[in-house]
Protein backbone atom coordinates (compact mmCIF):
# COMPACT_ATOMS: atom_id res chain seq x y z
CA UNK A 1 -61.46 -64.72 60.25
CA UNK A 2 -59.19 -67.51 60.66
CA UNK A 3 -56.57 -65.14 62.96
CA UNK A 4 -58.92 -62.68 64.81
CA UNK A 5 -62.34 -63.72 66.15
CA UNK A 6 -65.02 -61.18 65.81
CA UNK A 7 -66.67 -61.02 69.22
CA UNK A 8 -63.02 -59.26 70.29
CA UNK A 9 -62.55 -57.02 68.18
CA UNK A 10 -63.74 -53.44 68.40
CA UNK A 11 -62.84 -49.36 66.78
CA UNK A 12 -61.84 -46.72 68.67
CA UNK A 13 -65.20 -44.69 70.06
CA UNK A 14 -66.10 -42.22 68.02
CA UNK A 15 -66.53 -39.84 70.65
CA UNK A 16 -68.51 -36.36 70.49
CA UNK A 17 -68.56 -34.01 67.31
CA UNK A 18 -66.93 -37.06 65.69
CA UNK A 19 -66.73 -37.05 61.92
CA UNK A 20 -68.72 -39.95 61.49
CA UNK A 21 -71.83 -37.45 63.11
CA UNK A 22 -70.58 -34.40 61.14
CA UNK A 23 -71.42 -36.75 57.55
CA UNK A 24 -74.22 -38.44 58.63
CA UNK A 25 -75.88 -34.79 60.00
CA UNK A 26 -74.79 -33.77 56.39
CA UNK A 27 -75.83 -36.39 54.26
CA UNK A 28 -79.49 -36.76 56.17
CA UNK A 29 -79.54 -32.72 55.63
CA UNK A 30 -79.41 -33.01 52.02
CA UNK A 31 -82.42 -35.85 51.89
CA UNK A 32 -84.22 -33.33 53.98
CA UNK A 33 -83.59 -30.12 52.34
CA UNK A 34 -84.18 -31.77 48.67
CA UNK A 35 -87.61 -33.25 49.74
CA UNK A 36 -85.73 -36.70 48.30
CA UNK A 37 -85.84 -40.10 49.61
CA UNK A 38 -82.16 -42.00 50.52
CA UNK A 39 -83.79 -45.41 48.35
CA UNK A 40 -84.49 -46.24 44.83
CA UNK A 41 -85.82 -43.24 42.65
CA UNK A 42 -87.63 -44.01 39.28
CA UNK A 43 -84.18 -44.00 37.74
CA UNK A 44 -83.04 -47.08 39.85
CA UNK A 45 -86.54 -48.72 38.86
CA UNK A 46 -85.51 -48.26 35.25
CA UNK A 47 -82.13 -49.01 35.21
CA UNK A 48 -83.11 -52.60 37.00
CA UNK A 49 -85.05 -53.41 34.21
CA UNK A 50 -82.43 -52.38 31.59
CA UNK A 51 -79.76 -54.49 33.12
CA UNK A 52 -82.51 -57.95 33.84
CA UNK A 53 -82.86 -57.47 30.07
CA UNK A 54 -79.38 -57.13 28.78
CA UNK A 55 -78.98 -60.62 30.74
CA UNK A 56 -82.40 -61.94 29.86
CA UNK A 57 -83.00 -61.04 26.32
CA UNK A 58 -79.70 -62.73 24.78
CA UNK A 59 -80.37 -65.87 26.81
CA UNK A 60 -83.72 -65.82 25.09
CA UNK A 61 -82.58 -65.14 21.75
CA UNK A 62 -80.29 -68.51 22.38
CA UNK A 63 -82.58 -70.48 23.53
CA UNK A 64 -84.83 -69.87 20.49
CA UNK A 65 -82.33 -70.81 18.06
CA UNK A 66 -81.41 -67.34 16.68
CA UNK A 67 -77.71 -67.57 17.36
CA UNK A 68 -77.09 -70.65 15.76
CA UNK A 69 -76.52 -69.37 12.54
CA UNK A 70 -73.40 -67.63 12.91
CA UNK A 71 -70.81 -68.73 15.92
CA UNK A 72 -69.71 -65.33 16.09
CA UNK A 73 -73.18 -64.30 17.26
CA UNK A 74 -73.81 -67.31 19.68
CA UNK A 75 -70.73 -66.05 21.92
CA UNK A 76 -71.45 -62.21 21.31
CA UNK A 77 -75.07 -63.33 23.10
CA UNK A 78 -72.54 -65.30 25.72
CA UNK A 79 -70.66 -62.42 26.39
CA UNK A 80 -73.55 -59.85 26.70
CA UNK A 81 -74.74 -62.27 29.51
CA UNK A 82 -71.63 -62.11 31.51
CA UNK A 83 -71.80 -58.01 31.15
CA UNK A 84 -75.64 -58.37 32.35
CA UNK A 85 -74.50 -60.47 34.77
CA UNK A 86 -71.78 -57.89 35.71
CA UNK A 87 -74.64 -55.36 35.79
CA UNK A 88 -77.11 -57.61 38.35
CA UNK A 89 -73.89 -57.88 40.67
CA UNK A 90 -73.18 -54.29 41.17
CA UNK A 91 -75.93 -51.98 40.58
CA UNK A 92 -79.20 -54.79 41.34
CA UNK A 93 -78.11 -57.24 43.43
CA UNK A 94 -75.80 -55.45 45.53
CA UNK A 95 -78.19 -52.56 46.58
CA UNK A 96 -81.23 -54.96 47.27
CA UNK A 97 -78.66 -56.66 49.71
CA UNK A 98 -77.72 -53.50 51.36
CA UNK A 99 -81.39 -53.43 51.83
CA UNK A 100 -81.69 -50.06 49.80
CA UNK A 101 -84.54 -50.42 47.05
CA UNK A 102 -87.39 -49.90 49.89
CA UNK A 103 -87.83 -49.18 53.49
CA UNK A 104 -89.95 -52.68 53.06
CA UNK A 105 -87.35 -55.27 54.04
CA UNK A 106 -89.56 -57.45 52.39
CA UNK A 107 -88.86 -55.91 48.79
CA UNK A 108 -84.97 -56.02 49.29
CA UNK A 109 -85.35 -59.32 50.23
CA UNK A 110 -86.94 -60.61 47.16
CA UNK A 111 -84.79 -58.62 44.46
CA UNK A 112 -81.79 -59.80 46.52
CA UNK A 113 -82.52 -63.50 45.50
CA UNK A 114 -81.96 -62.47 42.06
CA UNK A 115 -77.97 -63.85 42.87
CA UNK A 116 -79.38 -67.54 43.48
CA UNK A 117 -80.35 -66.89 39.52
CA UNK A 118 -77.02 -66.01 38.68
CA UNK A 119 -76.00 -68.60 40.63
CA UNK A 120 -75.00 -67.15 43.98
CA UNK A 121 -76.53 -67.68 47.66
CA UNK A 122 -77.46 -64.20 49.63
CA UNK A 123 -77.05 -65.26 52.69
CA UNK A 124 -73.24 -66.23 52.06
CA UNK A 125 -72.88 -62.57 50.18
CA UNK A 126 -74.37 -60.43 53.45
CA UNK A 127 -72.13 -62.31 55.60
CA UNK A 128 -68.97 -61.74 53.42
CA UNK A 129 -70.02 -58.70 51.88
CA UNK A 130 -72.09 -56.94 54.48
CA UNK A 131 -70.81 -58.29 57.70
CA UNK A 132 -66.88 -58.60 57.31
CA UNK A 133 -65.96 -56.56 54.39
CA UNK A 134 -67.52 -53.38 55.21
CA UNK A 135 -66.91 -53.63 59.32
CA UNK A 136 -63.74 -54.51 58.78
CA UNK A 137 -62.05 -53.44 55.23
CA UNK A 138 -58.88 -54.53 54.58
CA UNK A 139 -57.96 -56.13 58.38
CA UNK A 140 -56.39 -59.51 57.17
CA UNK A 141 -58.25 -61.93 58.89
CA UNK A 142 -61.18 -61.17 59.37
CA UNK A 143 -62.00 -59.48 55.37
CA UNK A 144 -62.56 -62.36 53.46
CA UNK A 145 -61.94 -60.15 50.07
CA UNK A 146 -58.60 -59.97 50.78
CA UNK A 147 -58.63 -63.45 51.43
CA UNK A 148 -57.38 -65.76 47.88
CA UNK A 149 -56.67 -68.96 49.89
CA UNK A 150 -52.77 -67.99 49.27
CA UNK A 151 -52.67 -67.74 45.23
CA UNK A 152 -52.22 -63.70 45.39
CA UNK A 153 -50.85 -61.47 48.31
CA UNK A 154 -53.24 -58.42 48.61
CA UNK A 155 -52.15 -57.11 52.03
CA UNK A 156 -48.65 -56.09 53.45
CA UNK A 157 -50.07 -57.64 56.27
CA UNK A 158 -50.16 -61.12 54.95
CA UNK A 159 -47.04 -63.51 54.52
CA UNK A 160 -44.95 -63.43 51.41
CA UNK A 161 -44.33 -66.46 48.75
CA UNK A 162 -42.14 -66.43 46.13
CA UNK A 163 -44.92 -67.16 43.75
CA UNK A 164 -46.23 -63.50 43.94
CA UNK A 165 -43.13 -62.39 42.42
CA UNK A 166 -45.37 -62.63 39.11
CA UNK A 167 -49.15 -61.83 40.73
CA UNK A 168 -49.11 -58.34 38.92
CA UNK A 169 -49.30 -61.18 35.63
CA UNK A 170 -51.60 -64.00 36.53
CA UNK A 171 -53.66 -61.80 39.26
CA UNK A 172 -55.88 -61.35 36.29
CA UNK A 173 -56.42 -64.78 35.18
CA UNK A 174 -57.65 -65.52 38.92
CA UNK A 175 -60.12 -63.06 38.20
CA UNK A 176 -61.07 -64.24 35.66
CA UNK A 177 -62.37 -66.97 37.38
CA UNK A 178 -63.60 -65.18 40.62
CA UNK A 179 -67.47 -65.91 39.72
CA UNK A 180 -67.31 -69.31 38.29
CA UNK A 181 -65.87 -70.67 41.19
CA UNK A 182 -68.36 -68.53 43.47
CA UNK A 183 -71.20 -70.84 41.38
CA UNK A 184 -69.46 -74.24 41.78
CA UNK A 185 -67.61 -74.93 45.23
CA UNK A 186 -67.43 -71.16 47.05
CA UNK A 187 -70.89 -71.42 48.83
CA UNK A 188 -70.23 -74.57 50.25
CA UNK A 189 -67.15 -73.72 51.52
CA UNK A 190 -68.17 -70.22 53.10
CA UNK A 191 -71.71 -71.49 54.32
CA UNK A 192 -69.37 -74.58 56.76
CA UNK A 193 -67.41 -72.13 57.40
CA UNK A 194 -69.86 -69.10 58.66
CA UNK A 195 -71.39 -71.81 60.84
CA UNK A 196 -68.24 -72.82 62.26
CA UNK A 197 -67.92 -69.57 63.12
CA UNK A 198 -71.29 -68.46 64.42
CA UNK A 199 -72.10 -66.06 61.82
CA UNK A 200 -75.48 -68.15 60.43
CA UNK A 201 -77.12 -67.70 63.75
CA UNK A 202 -77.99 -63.57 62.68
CA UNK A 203 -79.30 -65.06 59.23
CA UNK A 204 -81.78 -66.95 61.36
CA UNK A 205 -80.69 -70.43 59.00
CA UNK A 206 -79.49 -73.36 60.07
CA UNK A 207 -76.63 -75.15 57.90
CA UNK A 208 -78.89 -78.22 56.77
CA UNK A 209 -81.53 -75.80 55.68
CA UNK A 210 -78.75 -73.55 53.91
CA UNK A 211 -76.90 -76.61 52.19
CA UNK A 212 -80.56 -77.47 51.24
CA UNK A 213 -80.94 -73.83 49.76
CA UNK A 214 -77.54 -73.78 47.86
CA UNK A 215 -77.79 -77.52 46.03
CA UNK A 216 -81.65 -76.45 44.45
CA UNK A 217 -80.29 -73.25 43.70
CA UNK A 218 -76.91 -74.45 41.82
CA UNK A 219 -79.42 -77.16 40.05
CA UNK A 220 -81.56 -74.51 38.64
CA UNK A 221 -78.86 -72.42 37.72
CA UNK A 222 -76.94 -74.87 35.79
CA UNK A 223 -80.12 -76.21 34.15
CA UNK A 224 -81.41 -73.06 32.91
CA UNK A 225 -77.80 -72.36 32.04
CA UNK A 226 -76.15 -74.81 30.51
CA UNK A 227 -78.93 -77.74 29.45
CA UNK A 228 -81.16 -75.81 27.67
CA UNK A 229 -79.29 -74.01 25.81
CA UNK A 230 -77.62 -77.39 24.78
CA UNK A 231 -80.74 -79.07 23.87
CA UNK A 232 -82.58 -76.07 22.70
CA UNK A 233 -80.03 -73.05 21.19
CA UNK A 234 -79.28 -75.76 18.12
CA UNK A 235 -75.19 -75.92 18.57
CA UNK A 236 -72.94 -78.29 19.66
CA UNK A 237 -72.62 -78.69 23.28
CA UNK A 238 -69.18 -77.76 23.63
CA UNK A 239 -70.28 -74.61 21.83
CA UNK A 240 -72.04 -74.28 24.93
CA UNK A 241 -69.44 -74.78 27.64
CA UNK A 242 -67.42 -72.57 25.70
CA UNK A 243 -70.14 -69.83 25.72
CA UNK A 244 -70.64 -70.26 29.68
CA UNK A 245 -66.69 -69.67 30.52
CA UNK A 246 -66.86 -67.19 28.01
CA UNK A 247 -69.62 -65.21 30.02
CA UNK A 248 -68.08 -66.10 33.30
CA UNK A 249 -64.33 -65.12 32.45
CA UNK A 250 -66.17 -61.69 31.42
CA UNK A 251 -67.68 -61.25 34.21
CA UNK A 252 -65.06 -62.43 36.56
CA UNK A 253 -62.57 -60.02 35.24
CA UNK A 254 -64.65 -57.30 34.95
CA UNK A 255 -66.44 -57.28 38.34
CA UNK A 256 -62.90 -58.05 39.92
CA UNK A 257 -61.49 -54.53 38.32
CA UNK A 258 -64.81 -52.88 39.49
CA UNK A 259 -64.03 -54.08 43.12
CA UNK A 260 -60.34 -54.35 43.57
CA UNK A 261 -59.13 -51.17 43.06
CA UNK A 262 -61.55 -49.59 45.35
CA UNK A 263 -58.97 -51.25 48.34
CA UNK A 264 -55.99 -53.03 47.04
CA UNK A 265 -54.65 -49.89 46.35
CA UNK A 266 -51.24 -47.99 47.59
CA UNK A 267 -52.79 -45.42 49.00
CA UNK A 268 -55.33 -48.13 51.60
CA UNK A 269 -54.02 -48.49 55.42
CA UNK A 270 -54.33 -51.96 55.83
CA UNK A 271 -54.42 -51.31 60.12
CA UNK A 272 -54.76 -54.51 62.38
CA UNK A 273 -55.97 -54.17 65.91
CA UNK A 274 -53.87 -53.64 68.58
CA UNK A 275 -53.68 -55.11 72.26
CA UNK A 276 -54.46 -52.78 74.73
CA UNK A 277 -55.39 -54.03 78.40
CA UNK A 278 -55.86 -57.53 76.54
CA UNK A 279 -58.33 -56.37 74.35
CA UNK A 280 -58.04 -56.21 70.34
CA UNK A 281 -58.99 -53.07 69.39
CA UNK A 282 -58.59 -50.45 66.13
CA UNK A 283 -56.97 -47.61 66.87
CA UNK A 284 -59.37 -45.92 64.36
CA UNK A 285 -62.87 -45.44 64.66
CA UNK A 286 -64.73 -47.30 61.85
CA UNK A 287 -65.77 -44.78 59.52
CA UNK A 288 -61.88 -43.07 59.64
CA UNK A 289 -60.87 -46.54 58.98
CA UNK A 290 -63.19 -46.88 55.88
CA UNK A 291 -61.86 -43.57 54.26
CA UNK A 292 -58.83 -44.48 54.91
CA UNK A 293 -58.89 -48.34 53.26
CA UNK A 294 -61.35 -46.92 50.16
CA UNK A 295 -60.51 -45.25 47.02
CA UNK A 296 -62.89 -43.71 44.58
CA UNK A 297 -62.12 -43.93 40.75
CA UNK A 298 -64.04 -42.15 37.38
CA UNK A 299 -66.12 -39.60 39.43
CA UNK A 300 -67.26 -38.33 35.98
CA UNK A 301 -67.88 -40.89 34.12
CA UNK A 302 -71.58 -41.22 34.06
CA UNK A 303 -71.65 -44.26 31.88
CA UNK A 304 -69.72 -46.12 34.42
CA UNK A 305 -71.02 -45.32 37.14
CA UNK A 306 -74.81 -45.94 35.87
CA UNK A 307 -73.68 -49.45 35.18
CA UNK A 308 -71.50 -50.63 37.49
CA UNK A 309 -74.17 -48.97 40.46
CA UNK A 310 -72.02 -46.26 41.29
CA UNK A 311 -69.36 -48.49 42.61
CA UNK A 312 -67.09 -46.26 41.32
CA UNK A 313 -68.34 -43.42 44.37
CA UNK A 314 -66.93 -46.79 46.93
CA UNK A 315 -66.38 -44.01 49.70
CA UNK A 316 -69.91 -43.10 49.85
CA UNK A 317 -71.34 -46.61 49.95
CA UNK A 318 -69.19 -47.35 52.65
CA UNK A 319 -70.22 -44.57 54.94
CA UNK A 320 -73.42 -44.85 53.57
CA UNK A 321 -74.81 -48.66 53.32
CA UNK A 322 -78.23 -47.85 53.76
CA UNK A 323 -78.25 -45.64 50.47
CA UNK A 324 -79.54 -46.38 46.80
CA UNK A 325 -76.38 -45.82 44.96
CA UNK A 326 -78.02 -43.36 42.43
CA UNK A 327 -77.55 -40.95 45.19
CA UNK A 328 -73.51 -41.04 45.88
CA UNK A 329 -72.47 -38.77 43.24
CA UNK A 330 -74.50 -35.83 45.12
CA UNK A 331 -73.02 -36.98 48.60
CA UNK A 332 -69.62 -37.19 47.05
CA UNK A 333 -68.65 -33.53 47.55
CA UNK A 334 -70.29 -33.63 50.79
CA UNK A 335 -67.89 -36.29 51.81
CA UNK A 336 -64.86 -34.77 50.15
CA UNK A 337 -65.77 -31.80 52.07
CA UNK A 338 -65.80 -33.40 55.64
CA UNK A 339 -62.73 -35.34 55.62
CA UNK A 340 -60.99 -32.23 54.17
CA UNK A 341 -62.38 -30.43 57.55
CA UNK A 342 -61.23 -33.52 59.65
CA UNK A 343 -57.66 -34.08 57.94
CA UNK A 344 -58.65 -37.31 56.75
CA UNK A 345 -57.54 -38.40 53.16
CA UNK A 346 -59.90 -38.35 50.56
CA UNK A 347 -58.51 -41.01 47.57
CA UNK A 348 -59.73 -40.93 44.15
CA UNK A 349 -58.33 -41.92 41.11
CA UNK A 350 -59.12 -39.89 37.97
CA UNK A 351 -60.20 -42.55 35.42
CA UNK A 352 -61.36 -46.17 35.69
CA UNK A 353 -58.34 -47.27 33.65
CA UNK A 354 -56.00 -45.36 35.96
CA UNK A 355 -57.52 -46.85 38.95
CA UNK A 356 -56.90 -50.79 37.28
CA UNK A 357 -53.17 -49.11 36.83
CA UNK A 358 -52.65 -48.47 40.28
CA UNK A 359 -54.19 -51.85 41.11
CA UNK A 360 -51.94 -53.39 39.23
CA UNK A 361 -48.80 -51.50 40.50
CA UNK A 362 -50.19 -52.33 43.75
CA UNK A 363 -49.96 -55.88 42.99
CA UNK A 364 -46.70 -55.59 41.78
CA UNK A 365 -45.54 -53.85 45.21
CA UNK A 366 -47.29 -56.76 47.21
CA UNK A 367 -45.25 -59.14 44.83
CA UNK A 368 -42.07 -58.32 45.97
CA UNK A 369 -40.16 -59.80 49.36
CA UNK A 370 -40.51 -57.88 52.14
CA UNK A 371 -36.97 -56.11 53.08
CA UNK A 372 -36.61 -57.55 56.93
């Protein structure tokens, strides 16, 4: 966003019999010829009440003094936090942002302000999340995920440092991290920076009102978070900042190799526009350009993909935004299908562990100086 501004840029037109139509006409077949609706099932309804109490129930159990009788126990209810945490992120947060519980914007809208409980602002995730990173995957400058304020290099496109000769090592500590500095100083930065920009305007909030928002938000968090269990869970209170990093580096790391190999990967384009007749244009249209930036990983792992909110299907939720994710692992052969017809690559890595492999190799790749 800093190099390219948005109101220039524009994808190819997708022209007639395109193969954006062709999956769409497919997908909206199968809702029709099933008799099933493209938003939350009874499964989804479940599963969000599962993952609210993995979070919820420890925190309790803290709280109440339980875990103060063994140390061992007071972090294991720390750490099941930052996995429920992990869980609200990706398969209850994320969908209610997308806006795909209910047809009722009104419903989305309320279970998306379940991030300002885990400490996050939803207007500052639809704008990065919604807005730049799935219009525009992987173009440096205007996708702020690929954007690390110069500590890792995770685009060809973006200038080399020395200092990522050894990202492939510390890449993961900065993960680590990702969602504890997301609850201190991210928001403020992104919200200045998304009015700067114009992007508030479409979020119908001013930036007074927004600052407003974030500071009684981050005050709640951190005491629900962090003072009662220091006055109430009966340890010391640097038990208790322990226990919070402890759920946050978790969570960090884990949503960070839920997300990052779905892009950084080899295999991912990493296009930039082009000039033509003074405009800035992509020579792909948007939904080739998705395929070809987006990697699927652990098709059959059920487990996974149940909790992570079938992240692991990231080619379907890209084409498909506006669908619960408990219905991409039936629209993932359908997909596979159509970009086989259309020539277009289809990437999936066998195993989650394989896709944090390539991730990692990828890293390595970035890492190393350009040869001019």
């Amino acid at each position: 966003m800093k190099d390219i501004k948005l109101n220039i840029v524009r994808f190819a037109p997708k022209g007639q019999n395109s193969f954006y139509d062709a999956v769409v006409g497919k997908a909206k077949a199968y809702f029709e010829t099933h008799g099933i609706s493209p938003y939350a099932n009874t499964e989804m309804w479940i599963k969000t009440i599962v993952i609210l109490l993995l979070y919820l129930v420890p925190y309790l159990i803290m709280i109440s003094g339980l875990g103060a009788a063994n140390p061992w126990i007071f972090f294991a209810l720390w750490f099941l936090m930052g996995m429920g945490m992990s869980g609200i992120g990706t398969a209850i947060m994320h969908d209610a942002n997308h806006g795909t519980y209910s047809p009722n914007k009104k419903v989305n809208n309320f279970i998306s302000h379940i991030l300002e409980i885990i400490g996050g602002y939803s207007v500052n995730w639809r704008i990065q999340h919604n807005v730049l990173h799935h219009t525009y995957t992987n173009v440096e400058g205007l996708d702020e995920d690929i954007d690390t304020m110069g500590l890792l290099r995770l685009s060809p496109r973006q200038p080399w440092r020395p200092l990522y000769r050894y990202q492939q090592i510390y890449a993961w500590f900065l993960y680590m991290i990702m969602t504890l500095f997301w609850m201190t100083a991210k928001d403020y930065v992104q919200i200045v920076r998304y009015k700067r920009h114009g992007l508030l305007i479409k979020q119908n909030i001013s930036l007074p009102k927004a600052l407003r928002r974030i500071t009684v938000s981050k005050l709640f968090y951190y005491a629900y978070i962090m003072a009662m269990p220091i006055l109430f869970s009966g340890m010391p209170w640097y038990f208790v900042v322990a226990g919070f990093l402890l759920m946050h580096f978790a969570s960090g790391l884990f949503l960070s190799c839920v997300f990052q190999p779905s892009h950084i990967m080899e295999t991912s384009a990493f296009s930039l526009p082009v000039i033509t007749d003074g405009k800035s244009r992509m020579e792909d249209t948007w939904a080739v350009h998705e395929v070809e930036n987006t990697t699927d990983f652990a098709p059959n792992s059920r487990i996974l993909s149940w909790f992570i909110g079938g992240l692991n299907y990231q080619i379907e939720h890209h084409l498909f935004t506006g669908v619960c994710h408990v219905h991409y692992k039936k629209l993932a052969p359908i997909v596979q299908s159509t970009t086989a017809a259309f020539g277009l690559p289809y990437h999936v890595q066998p195993t989650f562990l394989k896709a944090i492999w390539e991730h990692a190799r990828m890293l390595k790749k970035l890492g190393c100086k350009p040869v001019n």
